[in-house]
PDB file of N, CA and C in Angstrom:
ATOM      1  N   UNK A   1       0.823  -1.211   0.000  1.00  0.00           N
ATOM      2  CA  UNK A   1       0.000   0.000   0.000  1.00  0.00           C
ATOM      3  C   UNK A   1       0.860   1.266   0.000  1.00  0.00           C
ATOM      4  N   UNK A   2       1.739   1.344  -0.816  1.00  0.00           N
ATOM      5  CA  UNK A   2       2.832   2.262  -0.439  1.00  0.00           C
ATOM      6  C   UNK A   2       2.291   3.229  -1.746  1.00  0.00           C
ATOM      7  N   UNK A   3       1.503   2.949  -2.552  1.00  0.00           N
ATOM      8  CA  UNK A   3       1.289   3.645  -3.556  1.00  0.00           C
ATOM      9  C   UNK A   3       0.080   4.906  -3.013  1.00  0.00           C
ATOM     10  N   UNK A   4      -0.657   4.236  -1.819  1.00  0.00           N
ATOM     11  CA  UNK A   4      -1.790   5.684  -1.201  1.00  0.00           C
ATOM     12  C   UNK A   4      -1.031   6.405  -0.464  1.00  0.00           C
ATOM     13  N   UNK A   5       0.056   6.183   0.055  1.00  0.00           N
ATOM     14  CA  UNK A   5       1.341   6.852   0.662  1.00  0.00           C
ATOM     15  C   UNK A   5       1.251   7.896   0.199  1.00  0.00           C
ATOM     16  N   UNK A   6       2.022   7.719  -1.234  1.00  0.00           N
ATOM     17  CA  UNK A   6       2.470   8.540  -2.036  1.00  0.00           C
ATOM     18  C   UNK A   6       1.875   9.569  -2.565  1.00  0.00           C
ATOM     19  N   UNK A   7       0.178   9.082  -2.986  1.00  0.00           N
ATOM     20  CA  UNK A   7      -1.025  10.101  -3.545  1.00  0.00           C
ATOM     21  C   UNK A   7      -0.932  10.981  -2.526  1.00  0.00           C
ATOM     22  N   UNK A   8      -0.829  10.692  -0.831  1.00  0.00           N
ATOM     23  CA  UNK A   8      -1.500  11.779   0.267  1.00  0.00           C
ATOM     24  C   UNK A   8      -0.613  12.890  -0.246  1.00  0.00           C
ATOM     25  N   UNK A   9       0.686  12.960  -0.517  1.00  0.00           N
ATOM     26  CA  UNK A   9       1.972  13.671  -0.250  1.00  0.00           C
ATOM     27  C   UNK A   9       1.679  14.535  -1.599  1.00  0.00           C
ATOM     28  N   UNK A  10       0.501  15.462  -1.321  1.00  0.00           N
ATOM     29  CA  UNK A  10       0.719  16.336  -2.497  1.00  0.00           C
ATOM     30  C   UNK A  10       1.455  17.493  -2.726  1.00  0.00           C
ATOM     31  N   UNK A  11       1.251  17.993  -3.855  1.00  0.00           N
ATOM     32  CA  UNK A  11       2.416  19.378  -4.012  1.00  0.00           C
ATOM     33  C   UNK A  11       2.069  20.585  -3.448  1.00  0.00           C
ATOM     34  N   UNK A  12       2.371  21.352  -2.344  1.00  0.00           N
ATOM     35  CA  UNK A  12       2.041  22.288  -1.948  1.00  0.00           C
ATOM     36  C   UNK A  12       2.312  23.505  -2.549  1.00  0.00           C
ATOM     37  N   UNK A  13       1.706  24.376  -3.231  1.00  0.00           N
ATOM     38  CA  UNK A  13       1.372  25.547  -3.197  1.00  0.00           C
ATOM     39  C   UNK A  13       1.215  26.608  -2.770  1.00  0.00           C
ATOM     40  N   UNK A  14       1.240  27.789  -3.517  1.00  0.00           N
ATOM     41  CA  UNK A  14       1.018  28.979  -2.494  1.00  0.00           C
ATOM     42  C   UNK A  14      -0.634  29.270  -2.434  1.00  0.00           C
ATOM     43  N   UNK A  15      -1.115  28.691  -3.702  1.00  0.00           N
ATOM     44  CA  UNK A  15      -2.902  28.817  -3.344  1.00  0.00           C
ATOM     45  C   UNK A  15      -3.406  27.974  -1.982  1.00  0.00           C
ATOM     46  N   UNK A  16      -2.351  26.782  -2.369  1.00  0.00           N
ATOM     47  CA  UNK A  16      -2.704  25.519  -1.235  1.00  0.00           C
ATOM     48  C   UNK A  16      -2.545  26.296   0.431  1.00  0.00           C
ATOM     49  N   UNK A  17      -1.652  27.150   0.456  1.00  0.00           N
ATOM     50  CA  UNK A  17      -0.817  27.386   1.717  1.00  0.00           C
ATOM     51  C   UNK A  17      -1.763  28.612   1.996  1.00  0.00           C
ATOM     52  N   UNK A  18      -2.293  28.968   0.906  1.00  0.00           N
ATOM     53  CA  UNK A  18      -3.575  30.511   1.789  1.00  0.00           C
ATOM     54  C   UNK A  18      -4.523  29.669   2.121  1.00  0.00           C
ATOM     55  N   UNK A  19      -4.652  28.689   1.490  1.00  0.00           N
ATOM     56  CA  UNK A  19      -6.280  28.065   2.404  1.00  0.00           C
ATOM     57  C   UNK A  19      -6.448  27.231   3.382  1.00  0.00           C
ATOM     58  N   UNK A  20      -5.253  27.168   3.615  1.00  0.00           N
ATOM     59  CA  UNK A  20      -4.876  26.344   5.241  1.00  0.00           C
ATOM     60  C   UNK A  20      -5.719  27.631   6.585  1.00  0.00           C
ATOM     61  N   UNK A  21      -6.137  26.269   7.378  1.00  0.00           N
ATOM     62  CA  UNK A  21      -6.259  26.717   8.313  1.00  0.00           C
ATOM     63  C   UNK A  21      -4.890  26.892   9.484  1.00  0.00           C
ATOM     64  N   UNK A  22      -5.275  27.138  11.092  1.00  0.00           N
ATOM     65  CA  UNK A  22      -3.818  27.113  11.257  1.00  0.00           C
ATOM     66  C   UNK A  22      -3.957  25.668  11.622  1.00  0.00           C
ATOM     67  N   UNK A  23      -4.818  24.845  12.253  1.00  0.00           N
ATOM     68  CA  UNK A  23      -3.866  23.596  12.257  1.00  0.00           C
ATOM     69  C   UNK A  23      -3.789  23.075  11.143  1.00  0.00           C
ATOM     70  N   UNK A  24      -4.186  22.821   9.941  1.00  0.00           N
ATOM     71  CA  UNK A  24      -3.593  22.610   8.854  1.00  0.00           C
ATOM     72  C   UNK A  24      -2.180  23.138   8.594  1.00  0.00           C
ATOM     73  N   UNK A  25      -1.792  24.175   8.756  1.00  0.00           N
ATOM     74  CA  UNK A  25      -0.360  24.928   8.729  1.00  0.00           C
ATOM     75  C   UNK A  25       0.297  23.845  10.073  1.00  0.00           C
ATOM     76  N   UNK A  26       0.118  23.782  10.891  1.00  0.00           N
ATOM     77  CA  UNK A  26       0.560  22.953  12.211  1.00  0.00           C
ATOM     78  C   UNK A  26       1.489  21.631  11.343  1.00  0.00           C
ATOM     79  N   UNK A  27       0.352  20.859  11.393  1.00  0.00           N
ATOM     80  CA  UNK A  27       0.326  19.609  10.566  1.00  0.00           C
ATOM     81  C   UNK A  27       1.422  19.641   9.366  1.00  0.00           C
ATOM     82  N   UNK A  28       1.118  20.637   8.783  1.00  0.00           N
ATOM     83  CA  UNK A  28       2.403  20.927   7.579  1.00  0.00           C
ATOM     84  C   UNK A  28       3.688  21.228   7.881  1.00  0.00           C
ATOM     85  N   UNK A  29       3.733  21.844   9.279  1.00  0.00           N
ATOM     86  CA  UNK A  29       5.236  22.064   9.615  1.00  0.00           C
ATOM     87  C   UNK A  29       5.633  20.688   9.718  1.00  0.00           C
ATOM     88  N   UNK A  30       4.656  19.715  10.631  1.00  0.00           N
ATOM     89  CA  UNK A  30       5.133  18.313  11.335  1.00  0.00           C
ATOM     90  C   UNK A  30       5.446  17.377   9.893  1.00  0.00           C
ATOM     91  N   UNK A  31       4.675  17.327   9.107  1.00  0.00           N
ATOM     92  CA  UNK A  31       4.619  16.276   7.866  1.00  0.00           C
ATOM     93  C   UNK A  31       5.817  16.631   7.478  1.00  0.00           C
ATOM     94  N   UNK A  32       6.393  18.020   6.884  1.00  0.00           N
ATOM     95  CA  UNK A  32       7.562  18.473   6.359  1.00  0.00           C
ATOM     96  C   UNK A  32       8.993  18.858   6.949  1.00  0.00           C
ATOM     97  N   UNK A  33       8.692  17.913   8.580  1.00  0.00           N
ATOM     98  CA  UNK A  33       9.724  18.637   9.260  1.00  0.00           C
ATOM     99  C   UNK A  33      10.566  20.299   8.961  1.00  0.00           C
ATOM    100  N   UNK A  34       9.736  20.677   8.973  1.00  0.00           N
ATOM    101  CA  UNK A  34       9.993  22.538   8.892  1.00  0.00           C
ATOM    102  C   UNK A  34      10.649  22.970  10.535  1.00  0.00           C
ATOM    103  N   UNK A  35      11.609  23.915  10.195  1.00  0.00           N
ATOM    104  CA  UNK A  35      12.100  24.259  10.998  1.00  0.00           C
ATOM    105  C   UNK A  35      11.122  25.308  11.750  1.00  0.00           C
ATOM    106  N   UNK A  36      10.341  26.165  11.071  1.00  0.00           N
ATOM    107  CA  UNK A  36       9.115  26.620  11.739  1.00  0.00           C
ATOM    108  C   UNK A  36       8.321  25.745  12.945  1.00  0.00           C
ATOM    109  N   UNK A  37       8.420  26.906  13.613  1.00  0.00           N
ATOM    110  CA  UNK A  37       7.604  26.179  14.729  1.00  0.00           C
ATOM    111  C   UNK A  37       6.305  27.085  14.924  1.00  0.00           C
ATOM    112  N   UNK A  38       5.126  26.222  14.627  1.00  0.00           N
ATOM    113  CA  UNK A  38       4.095  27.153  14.860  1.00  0.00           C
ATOM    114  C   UNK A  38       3.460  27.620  16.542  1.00  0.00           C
ATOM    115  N   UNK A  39       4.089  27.045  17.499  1.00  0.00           N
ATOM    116  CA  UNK A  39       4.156  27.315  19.065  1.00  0.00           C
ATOM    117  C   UNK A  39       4.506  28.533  19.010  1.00  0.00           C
ATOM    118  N   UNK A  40       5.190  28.932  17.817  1.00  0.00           N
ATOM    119  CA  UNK A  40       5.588  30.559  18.545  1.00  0.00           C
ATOM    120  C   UNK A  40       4.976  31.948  17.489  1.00  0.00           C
ATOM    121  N   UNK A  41       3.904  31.066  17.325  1.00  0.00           N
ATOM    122  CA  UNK A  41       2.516  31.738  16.707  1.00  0.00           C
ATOM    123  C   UNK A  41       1.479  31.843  17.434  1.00  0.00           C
ATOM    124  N   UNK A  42       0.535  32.865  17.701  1.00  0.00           N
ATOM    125  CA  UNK A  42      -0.845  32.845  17.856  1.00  0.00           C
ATOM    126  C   UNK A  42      -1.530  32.101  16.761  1.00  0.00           C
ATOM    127  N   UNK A  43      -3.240  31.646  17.015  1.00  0.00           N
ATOM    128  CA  UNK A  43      -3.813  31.866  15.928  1.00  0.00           C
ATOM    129  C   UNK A  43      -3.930  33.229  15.306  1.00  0.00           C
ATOM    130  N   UNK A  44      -4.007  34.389  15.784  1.00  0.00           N
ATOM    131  CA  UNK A  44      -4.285  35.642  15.332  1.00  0.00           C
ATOM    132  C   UNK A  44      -3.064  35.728  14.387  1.00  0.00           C
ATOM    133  N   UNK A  45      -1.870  35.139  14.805  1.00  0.00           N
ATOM    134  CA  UNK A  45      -0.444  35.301  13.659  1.00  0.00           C
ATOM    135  C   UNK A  45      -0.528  34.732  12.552  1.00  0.00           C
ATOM    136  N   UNK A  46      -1.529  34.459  12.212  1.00  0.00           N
ATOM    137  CA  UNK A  46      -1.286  32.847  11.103  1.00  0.00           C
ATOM    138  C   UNK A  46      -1.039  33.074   9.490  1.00  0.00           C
ATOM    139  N   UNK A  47      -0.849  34.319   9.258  1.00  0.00           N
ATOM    140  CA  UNK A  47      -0.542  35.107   8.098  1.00  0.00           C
ATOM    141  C   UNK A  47       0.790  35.316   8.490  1.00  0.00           C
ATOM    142  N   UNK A  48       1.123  35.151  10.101  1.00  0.00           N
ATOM    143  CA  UNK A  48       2.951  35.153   9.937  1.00  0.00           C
ATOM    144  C   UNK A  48       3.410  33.808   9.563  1.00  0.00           C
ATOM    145  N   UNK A  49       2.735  32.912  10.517  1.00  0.00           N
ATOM    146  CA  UNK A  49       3.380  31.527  10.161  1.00  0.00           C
ATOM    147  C   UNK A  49       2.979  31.128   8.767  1.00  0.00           C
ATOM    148  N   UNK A  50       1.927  31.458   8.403  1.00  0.00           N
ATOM    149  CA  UNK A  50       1.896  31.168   6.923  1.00  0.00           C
ATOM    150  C   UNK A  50       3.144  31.723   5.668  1.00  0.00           C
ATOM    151  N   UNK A  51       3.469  32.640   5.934  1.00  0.00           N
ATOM    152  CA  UNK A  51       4.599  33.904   4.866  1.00  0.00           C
ATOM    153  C   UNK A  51       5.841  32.701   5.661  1.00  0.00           C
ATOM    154  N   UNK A  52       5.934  32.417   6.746  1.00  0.00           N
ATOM    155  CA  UNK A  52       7.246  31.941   7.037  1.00  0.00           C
ATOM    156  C   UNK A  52       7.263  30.678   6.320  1.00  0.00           C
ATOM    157  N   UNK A  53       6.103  29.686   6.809  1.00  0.00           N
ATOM    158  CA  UNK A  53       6.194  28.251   5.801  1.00  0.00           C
ATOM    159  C   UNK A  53       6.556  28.348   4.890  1.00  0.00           C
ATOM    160  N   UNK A  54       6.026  29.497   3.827  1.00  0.00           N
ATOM    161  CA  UNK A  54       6.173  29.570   2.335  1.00  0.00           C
ATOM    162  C   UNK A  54       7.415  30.245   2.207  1.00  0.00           C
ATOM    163  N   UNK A  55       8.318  30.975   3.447  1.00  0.00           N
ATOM    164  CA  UNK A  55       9.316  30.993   2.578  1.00  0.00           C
ATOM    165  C   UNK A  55      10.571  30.048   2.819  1.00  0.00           C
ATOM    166  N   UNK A  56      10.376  28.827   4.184  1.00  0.00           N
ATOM    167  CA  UNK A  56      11.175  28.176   3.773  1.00  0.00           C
ATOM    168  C   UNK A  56      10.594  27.223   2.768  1.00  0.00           C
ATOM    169  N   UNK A  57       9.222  27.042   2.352  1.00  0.00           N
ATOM    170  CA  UNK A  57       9.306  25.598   1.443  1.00  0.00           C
ATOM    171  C   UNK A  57       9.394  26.664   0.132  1.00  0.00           C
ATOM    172  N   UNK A  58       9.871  27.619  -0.031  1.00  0.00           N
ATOM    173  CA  UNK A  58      10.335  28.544  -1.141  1.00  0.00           C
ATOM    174  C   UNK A  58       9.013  28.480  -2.127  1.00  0.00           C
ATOM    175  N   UNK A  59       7.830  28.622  -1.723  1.00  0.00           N
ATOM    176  CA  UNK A  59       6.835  29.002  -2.449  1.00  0.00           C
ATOM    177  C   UNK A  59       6.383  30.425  -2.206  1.00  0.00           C
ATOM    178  N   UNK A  60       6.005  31.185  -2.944  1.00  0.00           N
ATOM    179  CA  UNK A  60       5.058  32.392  -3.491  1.00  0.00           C
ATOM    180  C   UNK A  60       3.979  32.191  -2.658  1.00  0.00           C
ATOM    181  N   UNK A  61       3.566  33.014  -2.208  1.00  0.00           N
ATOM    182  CA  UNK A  61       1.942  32.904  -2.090  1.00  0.00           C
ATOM    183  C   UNK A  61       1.705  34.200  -3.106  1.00  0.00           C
ATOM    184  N   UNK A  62       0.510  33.750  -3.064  1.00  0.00           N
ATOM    185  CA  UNK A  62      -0.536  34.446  -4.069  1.00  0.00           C
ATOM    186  C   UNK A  62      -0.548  35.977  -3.321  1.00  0.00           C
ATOM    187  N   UNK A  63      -1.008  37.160  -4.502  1.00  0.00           N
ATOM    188  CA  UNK A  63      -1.112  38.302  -3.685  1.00  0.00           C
ATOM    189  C   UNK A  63      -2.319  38.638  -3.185  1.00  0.00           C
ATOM    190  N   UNK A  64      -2.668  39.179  -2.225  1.00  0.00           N
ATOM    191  CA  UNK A  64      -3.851  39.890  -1.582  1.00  0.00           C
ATOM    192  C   UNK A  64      -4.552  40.485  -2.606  1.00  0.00           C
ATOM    193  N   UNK A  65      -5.782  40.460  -3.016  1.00  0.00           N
ATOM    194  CA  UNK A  65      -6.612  41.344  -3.825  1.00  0.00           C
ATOM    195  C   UNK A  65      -7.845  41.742  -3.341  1.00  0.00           C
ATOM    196  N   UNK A  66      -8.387  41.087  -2.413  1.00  0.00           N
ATOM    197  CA  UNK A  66      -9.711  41.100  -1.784  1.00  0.00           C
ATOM    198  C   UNK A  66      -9.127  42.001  -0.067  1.00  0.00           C
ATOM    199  N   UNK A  67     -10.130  42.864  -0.200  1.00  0.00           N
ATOM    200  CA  UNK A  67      -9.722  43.332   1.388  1.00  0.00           C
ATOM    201  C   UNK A  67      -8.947  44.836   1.394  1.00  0.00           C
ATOM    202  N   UNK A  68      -8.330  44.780   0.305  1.00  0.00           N
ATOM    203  CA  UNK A  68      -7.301  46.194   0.311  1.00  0.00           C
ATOM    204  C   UNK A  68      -8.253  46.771  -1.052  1.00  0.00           C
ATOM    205  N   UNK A  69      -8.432  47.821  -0.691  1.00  0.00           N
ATOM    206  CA  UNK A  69      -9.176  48.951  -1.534  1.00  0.00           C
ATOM    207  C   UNK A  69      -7.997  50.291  -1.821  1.00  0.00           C
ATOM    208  N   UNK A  70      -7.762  50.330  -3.170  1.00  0.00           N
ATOM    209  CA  UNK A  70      -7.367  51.078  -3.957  1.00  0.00           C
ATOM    210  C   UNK A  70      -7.890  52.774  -3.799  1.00  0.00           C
ATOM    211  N   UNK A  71      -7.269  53.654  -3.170  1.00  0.00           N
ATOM    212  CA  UNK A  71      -7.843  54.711  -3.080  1.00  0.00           C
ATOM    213  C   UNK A  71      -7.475  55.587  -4.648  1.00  0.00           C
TER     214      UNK A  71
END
């Protein structure tokens, strides 16, 4: 059964990595052994620990478009 292994282990993203919740982000540090530690996050931080995941697993996140109004 080493082949459903393999399906779970998908490619993470920066779309993937905005729609995490934070224990989803949690879970992702642990699966990926990330040097991030999300203990030294709030939930209220989770746009920090999120920017940090993505920049050690060297992904982009997507930019903000919703929420910021253009004066």
């Amino acid at each position: 059964d080493d082949e459903d292994e393999e399906e779970e282990e998908e490619e993470i993203d920066g779309e993937t990595l905005a729609g995490m919740d934070f224990e989803e982000l949690e879970d992702l540090c642990d699966d990926q052994e990330l040097e991030t530690d999300p203990d030294d996050y709030d939930e209220k931080d989770i746009e920090k620990l999120r920017k940090s995941i993505a920049k050690e697993l060297g992904i982009e996140l997507p930019k903000k478009e919703k929420g910021k109004k253009k004066k």
